[in-house]
C-alpha atoms as a PDB file:
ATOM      1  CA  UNK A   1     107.863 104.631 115.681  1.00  0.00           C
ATOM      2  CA  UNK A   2     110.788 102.430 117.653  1.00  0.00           C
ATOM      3  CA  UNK A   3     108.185 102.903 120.862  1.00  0.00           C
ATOM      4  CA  UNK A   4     105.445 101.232 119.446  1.00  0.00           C
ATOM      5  CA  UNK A   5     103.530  98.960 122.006  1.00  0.00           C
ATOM      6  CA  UNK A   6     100.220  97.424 122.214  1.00  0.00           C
ATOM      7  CA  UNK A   7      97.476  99.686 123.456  1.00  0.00           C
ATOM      8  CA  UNK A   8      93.946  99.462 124.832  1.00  0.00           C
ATOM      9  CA  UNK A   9      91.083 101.681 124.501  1.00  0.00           C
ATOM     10  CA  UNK A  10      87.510 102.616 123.945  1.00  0.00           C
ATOM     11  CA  UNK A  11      85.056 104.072 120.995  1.00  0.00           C
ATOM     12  CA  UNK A  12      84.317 107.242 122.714  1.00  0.00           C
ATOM     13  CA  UNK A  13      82.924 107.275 126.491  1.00  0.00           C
ATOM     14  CA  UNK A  14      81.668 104.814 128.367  1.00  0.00           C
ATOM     15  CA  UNK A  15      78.169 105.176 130.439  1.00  0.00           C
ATOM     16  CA  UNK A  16      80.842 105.195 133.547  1.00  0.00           C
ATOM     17  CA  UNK A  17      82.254 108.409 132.247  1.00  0.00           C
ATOM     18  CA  UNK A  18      79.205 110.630 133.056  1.00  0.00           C
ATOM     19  CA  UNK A  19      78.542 108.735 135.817  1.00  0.00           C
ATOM     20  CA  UNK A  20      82.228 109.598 137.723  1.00  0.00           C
ATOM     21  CA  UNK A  21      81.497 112.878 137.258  1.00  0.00           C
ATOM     22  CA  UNK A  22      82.946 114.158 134.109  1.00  0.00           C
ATOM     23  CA  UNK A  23      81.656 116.503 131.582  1.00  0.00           C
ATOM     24  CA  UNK A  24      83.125 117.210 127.943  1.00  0.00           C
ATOM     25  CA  UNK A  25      85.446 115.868 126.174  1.00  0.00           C
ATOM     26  CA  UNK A  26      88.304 118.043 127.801  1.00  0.00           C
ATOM     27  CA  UNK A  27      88.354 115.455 130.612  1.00  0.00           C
ATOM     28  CA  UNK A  28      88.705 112.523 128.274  1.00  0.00           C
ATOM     29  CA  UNK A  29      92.321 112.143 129.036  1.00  0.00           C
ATOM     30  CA  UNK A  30      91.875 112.244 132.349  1.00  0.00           C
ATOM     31  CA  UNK A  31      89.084 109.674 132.680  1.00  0.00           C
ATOM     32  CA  UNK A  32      91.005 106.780 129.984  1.00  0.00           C
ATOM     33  CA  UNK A  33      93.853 107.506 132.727  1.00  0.00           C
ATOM     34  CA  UNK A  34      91.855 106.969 135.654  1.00  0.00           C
ATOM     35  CA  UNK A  35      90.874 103.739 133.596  1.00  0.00           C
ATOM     36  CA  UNK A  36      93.805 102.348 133.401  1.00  0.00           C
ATOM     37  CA  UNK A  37      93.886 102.891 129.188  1.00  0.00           C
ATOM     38  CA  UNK A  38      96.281 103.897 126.894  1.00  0.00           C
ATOM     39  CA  UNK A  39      94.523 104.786 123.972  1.00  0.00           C
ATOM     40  CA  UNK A  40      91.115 106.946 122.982  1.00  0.00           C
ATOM     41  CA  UNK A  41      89.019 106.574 119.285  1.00  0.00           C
ATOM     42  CA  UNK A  42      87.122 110.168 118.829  1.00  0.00           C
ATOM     43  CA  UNK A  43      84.321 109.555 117.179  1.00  0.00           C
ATOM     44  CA  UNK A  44      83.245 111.885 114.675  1.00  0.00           C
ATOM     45  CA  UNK A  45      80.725 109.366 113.233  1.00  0.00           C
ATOM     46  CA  UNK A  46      77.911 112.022 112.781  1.00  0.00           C
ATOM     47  CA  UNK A  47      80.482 114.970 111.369  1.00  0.00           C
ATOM     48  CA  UNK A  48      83.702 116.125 112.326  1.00  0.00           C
ATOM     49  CA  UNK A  49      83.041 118.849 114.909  1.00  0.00           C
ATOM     50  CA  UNK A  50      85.464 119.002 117.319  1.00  0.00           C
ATOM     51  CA  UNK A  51      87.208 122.883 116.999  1.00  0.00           C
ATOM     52  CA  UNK A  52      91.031 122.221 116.590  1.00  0.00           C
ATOM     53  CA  UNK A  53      91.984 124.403 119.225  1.00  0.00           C
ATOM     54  CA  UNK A  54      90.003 121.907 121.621  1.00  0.00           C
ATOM     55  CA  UNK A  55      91.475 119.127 120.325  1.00  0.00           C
ATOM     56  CA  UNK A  56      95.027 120.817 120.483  1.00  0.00           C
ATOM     57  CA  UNK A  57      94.100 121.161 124.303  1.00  0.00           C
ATOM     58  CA  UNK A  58      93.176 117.384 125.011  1.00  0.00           C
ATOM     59  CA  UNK A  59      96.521 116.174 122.946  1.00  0.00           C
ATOM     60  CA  UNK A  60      98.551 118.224 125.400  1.00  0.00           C
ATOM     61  CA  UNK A  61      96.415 116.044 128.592  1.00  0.00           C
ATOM     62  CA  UNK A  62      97.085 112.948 126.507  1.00  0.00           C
ATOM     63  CA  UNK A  63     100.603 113.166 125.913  1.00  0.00           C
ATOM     64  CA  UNK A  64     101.614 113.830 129.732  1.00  0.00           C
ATOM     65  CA  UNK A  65      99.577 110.547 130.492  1.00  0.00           C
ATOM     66  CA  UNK A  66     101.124 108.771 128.007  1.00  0.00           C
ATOM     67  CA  UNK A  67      97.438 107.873 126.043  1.00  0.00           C
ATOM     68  CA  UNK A  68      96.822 107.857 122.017  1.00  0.00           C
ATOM     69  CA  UNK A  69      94.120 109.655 119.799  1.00  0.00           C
ATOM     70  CA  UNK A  70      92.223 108.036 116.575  1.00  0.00           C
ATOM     71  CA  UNK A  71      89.740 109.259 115.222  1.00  0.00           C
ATOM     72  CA  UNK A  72      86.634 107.691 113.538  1.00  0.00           C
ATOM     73  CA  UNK A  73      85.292 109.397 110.218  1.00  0.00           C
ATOM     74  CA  UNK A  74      82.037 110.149 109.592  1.00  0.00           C
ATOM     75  CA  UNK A  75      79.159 106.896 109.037  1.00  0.00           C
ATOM     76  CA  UNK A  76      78.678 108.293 106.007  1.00  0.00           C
ATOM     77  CA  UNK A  77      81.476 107.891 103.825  1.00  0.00           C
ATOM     78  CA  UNK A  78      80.951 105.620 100.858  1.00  0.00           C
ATOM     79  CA  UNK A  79      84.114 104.976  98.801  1.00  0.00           C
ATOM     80  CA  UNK A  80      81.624 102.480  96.283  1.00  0.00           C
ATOM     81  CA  UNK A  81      79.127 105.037  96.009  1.00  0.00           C
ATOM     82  CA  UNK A  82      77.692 104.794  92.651  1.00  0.00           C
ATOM     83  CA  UNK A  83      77.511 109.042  92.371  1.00  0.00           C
ATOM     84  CA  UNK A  84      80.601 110.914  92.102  1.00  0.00           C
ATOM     85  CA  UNK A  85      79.970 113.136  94.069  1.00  0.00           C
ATOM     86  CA  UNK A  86      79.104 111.009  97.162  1.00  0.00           C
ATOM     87  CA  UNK A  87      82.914 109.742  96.582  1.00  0.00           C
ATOM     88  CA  UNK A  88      84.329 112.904  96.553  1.00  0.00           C
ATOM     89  CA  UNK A  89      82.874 114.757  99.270  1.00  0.00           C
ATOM     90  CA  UNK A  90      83.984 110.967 101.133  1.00  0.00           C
ATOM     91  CA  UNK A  91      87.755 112.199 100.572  1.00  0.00           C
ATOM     92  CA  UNK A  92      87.062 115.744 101.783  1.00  0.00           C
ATOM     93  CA  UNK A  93      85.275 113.949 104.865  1.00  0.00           C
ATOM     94  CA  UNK A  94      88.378 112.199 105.218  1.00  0.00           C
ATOM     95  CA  UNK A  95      90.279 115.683 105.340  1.00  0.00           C
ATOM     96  CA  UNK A  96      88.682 117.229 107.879  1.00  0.00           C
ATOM     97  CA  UNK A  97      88.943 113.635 110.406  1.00  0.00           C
ATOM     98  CA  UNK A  98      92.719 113.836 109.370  1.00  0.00           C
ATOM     99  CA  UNK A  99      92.940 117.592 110.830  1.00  0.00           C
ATOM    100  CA  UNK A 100      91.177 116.699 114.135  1.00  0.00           C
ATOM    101  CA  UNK A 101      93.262 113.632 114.751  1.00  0.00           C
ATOM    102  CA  UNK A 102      96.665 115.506 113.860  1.00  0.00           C
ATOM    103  CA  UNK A 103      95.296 118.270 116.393  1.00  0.00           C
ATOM    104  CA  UNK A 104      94.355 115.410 118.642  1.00  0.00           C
ATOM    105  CA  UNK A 105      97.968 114.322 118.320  1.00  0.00           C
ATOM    106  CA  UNK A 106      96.902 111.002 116.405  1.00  0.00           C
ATOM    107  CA  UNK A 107      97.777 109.431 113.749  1.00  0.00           C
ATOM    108  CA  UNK A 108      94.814 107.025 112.395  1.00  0.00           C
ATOM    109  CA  UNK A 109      91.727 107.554 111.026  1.00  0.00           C
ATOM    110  CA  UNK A 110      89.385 105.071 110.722  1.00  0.00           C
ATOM    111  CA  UNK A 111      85.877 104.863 108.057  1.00  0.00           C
ATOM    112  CA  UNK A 112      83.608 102.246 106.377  1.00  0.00           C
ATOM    113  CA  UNK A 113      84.069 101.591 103.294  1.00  0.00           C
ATOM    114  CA  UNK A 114      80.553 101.990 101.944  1.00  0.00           C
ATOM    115  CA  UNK A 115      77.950  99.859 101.116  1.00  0.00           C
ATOM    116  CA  UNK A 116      77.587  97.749  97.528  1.00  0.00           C
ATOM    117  CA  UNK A 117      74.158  98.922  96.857  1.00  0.00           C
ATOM    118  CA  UNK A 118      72.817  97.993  93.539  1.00  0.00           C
ATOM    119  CA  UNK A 119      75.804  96.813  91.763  1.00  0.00           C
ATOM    120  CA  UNK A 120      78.594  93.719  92.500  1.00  0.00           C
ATOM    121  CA  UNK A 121      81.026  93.546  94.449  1.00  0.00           C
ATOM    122  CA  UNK A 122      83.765  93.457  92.269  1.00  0.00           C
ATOM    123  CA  UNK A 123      82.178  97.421  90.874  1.00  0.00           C
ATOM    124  CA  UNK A 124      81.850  98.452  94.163  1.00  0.00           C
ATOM    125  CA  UNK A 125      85.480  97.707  95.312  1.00  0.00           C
ATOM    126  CA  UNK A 126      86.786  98.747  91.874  1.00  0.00           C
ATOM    127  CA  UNK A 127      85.149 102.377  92.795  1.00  0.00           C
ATOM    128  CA  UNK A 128      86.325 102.611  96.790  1.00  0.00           C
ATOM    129  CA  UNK A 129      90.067 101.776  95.533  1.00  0.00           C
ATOM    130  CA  UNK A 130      90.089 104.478  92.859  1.00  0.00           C
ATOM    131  CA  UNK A 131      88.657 106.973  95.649  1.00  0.00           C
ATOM    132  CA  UNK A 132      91.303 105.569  98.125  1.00  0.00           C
ATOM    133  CA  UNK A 133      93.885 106.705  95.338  1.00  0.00           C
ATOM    134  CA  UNK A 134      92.036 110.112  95.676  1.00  0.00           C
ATOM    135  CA  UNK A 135      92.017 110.119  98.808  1.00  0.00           C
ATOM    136  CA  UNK A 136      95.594 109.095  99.488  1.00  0.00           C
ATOM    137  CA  UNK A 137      96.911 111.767  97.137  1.00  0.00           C
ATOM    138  CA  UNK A 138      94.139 114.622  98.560  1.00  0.00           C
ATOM    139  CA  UNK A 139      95.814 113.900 102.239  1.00  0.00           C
ATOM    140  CA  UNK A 140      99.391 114.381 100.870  1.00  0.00           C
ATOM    141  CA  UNK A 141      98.672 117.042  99.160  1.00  0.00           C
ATOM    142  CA  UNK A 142      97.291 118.669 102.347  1.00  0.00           C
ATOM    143  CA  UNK A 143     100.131 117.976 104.127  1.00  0.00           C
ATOM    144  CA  UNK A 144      98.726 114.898 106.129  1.00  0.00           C
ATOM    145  CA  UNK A 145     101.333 112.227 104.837  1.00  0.00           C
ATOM    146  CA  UNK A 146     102.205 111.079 108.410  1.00  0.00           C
ATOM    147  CA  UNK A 147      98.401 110.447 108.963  1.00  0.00           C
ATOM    148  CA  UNK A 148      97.126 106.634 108.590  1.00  0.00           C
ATOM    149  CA  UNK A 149      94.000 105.684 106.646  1.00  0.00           C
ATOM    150  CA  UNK A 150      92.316 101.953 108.431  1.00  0.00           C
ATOM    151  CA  UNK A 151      89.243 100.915 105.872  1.00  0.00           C
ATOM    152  CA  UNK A 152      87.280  98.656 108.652  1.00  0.00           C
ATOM    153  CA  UNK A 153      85.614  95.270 108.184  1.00  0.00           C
ATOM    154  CA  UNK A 154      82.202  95.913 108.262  1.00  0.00           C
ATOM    155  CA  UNK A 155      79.848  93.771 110.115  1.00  0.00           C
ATOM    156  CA  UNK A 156      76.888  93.857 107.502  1.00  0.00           C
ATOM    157  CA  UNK A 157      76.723  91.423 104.308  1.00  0.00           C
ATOM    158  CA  UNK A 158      76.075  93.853 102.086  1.00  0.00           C
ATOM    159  CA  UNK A 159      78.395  96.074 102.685  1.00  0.00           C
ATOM    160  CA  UNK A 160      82.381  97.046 101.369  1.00  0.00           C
ATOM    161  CA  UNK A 161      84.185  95.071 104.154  1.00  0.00           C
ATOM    162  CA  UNK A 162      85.453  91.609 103.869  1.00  0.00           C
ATOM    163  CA  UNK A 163      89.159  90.375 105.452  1.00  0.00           C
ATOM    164  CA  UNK A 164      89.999  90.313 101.803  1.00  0.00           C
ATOM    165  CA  UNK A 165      88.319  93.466  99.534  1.00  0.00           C
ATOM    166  CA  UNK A 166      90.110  95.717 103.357  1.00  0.00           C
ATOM    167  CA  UNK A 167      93.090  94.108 102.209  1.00  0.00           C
ATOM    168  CA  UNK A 168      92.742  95.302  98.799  1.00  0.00           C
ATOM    169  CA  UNK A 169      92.183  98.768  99.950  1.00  0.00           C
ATOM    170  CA  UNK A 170      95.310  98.310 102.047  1.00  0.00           C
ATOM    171  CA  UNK A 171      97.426  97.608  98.679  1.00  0.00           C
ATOM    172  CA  UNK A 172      96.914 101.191  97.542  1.00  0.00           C
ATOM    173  CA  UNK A 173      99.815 102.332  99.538  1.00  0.00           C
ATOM    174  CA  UNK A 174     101.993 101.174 101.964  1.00  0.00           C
ATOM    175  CA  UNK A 175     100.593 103.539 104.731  1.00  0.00           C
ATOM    176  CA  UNK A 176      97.290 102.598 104.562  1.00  0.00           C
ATOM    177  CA  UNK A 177      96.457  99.759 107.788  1.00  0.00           C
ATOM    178  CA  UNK A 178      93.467  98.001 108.198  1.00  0.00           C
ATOM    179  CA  UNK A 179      90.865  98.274 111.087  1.00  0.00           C
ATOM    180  CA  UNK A 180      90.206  94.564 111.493  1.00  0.00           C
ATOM    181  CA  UNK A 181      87.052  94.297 113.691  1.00  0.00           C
ATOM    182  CA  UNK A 182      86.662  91.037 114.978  1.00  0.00           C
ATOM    183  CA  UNK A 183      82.834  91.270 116.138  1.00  0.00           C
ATOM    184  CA  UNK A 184      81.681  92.701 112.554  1.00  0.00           C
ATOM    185  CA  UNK A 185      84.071  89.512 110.984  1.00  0.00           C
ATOM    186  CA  UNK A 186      82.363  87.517 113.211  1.00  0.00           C
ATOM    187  CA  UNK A 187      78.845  88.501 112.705  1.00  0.00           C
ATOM    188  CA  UNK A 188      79.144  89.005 108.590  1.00  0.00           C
ATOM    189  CA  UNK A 189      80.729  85.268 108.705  1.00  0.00           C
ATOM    190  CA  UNK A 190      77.769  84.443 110.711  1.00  0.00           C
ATOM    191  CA  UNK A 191      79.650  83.576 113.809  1.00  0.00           C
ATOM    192  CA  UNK A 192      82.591  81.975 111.862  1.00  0.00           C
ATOM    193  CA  UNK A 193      85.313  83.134 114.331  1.00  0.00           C
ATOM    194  CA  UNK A 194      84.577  80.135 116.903  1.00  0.00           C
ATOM    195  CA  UNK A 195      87.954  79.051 118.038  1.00  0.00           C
ATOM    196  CA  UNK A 196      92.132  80.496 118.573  1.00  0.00           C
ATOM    197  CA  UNK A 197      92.594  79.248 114.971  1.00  0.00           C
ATOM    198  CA  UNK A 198      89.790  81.187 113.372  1.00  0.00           C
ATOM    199  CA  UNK A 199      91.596  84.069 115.157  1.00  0.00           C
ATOM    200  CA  UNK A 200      95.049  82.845 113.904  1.00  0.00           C
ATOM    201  CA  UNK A 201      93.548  82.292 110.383  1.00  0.00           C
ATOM    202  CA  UNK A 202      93.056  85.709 109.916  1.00  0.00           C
ATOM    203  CA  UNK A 203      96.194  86.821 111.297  1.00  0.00           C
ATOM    204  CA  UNK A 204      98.125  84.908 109.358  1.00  0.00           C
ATOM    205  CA  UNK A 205      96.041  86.525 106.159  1.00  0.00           C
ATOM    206  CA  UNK A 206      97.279  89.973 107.559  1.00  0.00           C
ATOM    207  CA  UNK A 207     100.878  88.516 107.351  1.00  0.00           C
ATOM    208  CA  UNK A 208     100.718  86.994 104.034  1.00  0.00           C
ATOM    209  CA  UNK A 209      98.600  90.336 102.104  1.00  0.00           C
ATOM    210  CA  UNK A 210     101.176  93.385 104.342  1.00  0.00           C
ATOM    211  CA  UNK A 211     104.108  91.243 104.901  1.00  0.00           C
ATOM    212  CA  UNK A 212     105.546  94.428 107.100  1.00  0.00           C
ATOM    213  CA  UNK A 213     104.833  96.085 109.629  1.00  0.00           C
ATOM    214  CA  UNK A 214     101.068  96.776 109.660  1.00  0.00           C
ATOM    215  CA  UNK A 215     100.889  93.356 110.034  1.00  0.00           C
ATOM    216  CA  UNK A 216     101.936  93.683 113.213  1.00  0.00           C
ATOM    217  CA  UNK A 217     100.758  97.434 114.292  1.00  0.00           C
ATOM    218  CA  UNK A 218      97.493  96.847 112.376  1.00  0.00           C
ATOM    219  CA  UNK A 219      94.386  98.613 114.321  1.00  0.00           C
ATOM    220  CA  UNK A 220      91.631  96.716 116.034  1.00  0.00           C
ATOM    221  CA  UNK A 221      87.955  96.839 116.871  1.00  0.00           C
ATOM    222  CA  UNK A 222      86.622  94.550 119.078  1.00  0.00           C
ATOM    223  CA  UNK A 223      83.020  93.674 120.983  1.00  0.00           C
ATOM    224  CA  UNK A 224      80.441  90.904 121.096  1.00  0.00           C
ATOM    225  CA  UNK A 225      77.789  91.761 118.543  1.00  0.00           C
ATOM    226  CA  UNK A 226      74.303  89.682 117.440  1.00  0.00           C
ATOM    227  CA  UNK A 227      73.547  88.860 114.410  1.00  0.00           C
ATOM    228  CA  UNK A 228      70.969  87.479 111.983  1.00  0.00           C
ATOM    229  CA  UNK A 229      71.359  86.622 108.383  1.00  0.00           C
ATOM    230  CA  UNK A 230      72.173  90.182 106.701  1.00  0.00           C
ATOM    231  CA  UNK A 231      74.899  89.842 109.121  1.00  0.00           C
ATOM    232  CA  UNK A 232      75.913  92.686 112.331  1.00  0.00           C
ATOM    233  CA  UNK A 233      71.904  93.516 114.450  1.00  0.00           C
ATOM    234  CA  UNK A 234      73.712  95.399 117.234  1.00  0.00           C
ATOM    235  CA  UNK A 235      76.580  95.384 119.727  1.00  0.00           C
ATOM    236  CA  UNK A 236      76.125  94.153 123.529  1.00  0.00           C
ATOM    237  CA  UNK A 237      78.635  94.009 126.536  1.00  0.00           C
ATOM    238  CA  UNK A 238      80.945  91.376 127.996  1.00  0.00           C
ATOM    239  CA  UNK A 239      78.364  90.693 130.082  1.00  0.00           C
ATOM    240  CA  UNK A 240      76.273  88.838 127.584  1.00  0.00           C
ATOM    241  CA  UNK A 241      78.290  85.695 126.445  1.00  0.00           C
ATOM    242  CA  UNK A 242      75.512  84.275 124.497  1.00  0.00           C
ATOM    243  CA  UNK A 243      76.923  86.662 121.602  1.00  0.00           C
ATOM    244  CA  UNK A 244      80.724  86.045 120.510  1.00  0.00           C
ATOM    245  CA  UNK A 245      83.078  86.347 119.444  1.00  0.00           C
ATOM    246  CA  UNK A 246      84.830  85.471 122.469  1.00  0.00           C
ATOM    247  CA  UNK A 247      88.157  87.850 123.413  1.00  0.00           C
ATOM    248  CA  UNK A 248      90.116  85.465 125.328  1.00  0.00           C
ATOM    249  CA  UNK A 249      91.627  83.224 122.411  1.00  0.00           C
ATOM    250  CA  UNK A 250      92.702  87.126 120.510  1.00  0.00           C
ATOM    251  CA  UNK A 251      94.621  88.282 123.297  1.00  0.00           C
ATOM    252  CA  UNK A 252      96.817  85.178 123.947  1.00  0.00           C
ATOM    253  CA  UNK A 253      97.525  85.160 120.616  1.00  0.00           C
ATOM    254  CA  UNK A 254      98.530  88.598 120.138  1.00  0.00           C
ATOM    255  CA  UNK A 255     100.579  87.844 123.531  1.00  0.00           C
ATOM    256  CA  UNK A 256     102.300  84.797 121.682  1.00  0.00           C
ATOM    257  CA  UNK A 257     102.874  86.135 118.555  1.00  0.00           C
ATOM    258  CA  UNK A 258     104.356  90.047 119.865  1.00  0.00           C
ATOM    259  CA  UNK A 259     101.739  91.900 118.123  1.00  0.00           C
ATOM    260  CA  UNK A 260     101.348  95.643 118.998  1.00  0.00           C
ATOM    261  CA  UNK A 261      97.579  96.457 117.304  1.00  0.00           C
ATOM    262  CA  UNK A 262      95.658  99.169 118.589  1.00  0.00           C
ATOM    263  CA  UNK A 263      92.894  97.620 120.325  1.00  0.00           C
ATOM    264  CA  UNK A 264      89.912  99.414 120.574  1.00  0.00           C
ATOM    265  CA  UNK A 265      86.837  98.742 122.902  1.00  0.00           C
ATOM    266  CA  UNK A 266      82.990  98.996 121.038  1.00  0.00           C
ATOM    267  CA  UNK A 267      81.049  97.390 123.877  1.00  0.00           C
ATOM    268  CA  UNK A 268      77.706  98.756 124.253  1.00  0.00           C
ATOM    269  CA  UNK A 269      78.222 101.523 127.539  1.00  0.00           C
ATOM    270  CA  UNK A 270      80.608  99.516 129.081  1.00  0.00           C
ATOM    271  CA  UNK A 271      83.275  99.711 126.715  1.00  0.00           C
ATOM    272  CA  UNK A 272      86.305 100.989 128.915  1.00  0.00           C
ATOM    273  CA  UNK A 273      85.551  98.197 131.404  1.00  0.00           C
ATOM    274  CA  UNK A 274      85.772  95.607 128.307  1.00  0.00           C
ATOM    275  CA  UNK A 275      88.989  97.003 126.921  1.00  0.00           C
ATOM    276  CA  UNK A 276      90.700  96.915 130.611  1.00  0.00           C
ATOM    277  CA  UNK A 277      89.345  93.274 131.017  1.00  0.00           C
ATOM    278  CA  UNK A 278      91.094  92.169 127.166  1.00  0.00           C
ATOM    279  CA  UNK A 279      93.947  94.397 128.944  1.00  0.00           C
ATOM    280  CA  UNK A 280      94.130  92.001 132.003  1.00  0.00           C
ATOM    281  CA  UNK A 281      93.407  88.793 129.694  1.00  0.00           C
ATOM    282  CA  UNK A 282      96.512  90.145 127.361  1.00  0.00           C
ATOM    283  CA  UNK A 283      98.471  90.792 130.734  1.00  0.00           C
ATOM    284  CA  UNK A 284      97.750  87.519 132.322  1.00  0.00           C
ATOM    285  CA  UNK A 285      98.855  85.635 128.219  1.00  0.00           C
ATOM    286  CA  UNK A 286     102.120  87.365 128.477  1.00  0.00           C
ATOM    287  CA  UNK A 287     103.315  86.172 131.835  1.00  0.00           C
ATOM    288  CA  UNK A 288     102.876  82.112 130.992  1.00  0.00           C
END
């Protein structure tokens, strides 16, 4: 896409959404809008159940105001699951989020891994690439080819989600883009995204695994989140800088460097308020 540009949005609604007055997710366009946002992650965490004739609706708001549709699969995918069957119904989960975000007018969708439950980690990744072949091959076979599958880093140590086993996942085919989340790095590093160059660390990582484009267009997840020593205990606002990592350093970089992620806001209820102050940090970056 020659248009490509950086964009900001939120993980579903934030508590402001309600309290402005809007209902269903019909006015969802109009309230990222009102926001000042450019981009929207529907979450389907708990099942995909969004009718596609709905969704057609809120992709014709979107496009007039110029704002973008992901869509996050269901919690419950495991691509490491040690049954079969948990792995395939994980690609047919990934089917149905691919319909709703074509209807939606998107083109990512976004899922965890899975978790590396009793066996290493080196089993567990050698399982979620085989069902990312699957699920690759299930999507163009459905006629989904344009749609982009981003395996997240997870925040939890025991889970499928490391910089490096995403980027593995990410080698299966040259469509498929990471969803780096910088709070669940953080917090399964135990904070070990302190300063710019722990931020610049791992984008030069992107660079050197993609060397193209999703290097540069990869998708983002970003909020403050505590942890303890299993890693990610729960997300928080802004508001409470006692938990990191800190947005500032990200967005200059990304400034400095031209990069043109999808940034997506997981603040606890206040996340379109965070993602339009990372949009004023980014703002502020590219004008010195």
């Amino acid at each position: 896409m020659s248009d490509w540009k950086i964009r900001f949005g939120t993980a579903g609604t934030s508590d402001s959404f309600a309290a402005k007055g809007y209902k269903n997710s019909l006015d969802i366009p109009a309230y990222t809008a009102e926001m000042g946002l450019d981009a929207f992650e529907y979450q389907c965490g708990h099942g995909v159940r969004l009718g596609l004739e709905k969704a057609a609706r809120m992709a014709a708001d979107a496009a007039e105001r110029g704002i973008l549709f992901s869509v996050h699969a269901p919690y419950y995918i495991s691509m490491s699951s040690l049954e079969e069957d948990k792995r395939l119904n994980s690609v047919n989960y990934l089917l149905q989020s691919a319909a709703v975000c074509k209807a939606l007018g998107g083109r990512r969708v976004i899922f965890h891994p899975g978790s590396c439950g009793k066996q290493s980690r080196e089993a567990a990744l050698e399982k979620a690439l085989d069902t990312m072949r699957r699920a690759q091959a299930a999507l163009d076979e459905a006629g989904y080819a344009e749609m982009t599958l981003c395996p997240e880093t997870m925040g939890k140590i025991g889970q499928l989600g490391t910089l490096e086993e995403v980027l593995a996942l990410c080698s299966v085919d040259k469509r498929v883009t990471p969803c780096i989340d910088f709070g669940h790095l953080n917090a399964r590093t135990l904070g070990g995204i302190q300063s710019k160059a722990d931020y610049a660390a791992i984008l030069d990582r992107l660079e050197t695994a993609l060397g193209d484009e999703r290097a540069r267009r990869f998708h983002v997840h970003f909020s403050r989140i505590e942890f303890s020593k299993g890693g990610e205990k729960r997300h928080w606002t802004f508001a409470e800088t006692q938990f990191g990592p800190e947005p500032q350093p990200l967005m200059e970089l990304l400034a400095e460097r031209g990069l043109a992620p999808v940034l997506i806001c997981e603040s606890a209820g206040t996340q379109a308020e965070d993602a339009r102050a990372m949009q004023a940090m980014y703002r502020t970056a590219c004008k010195t």
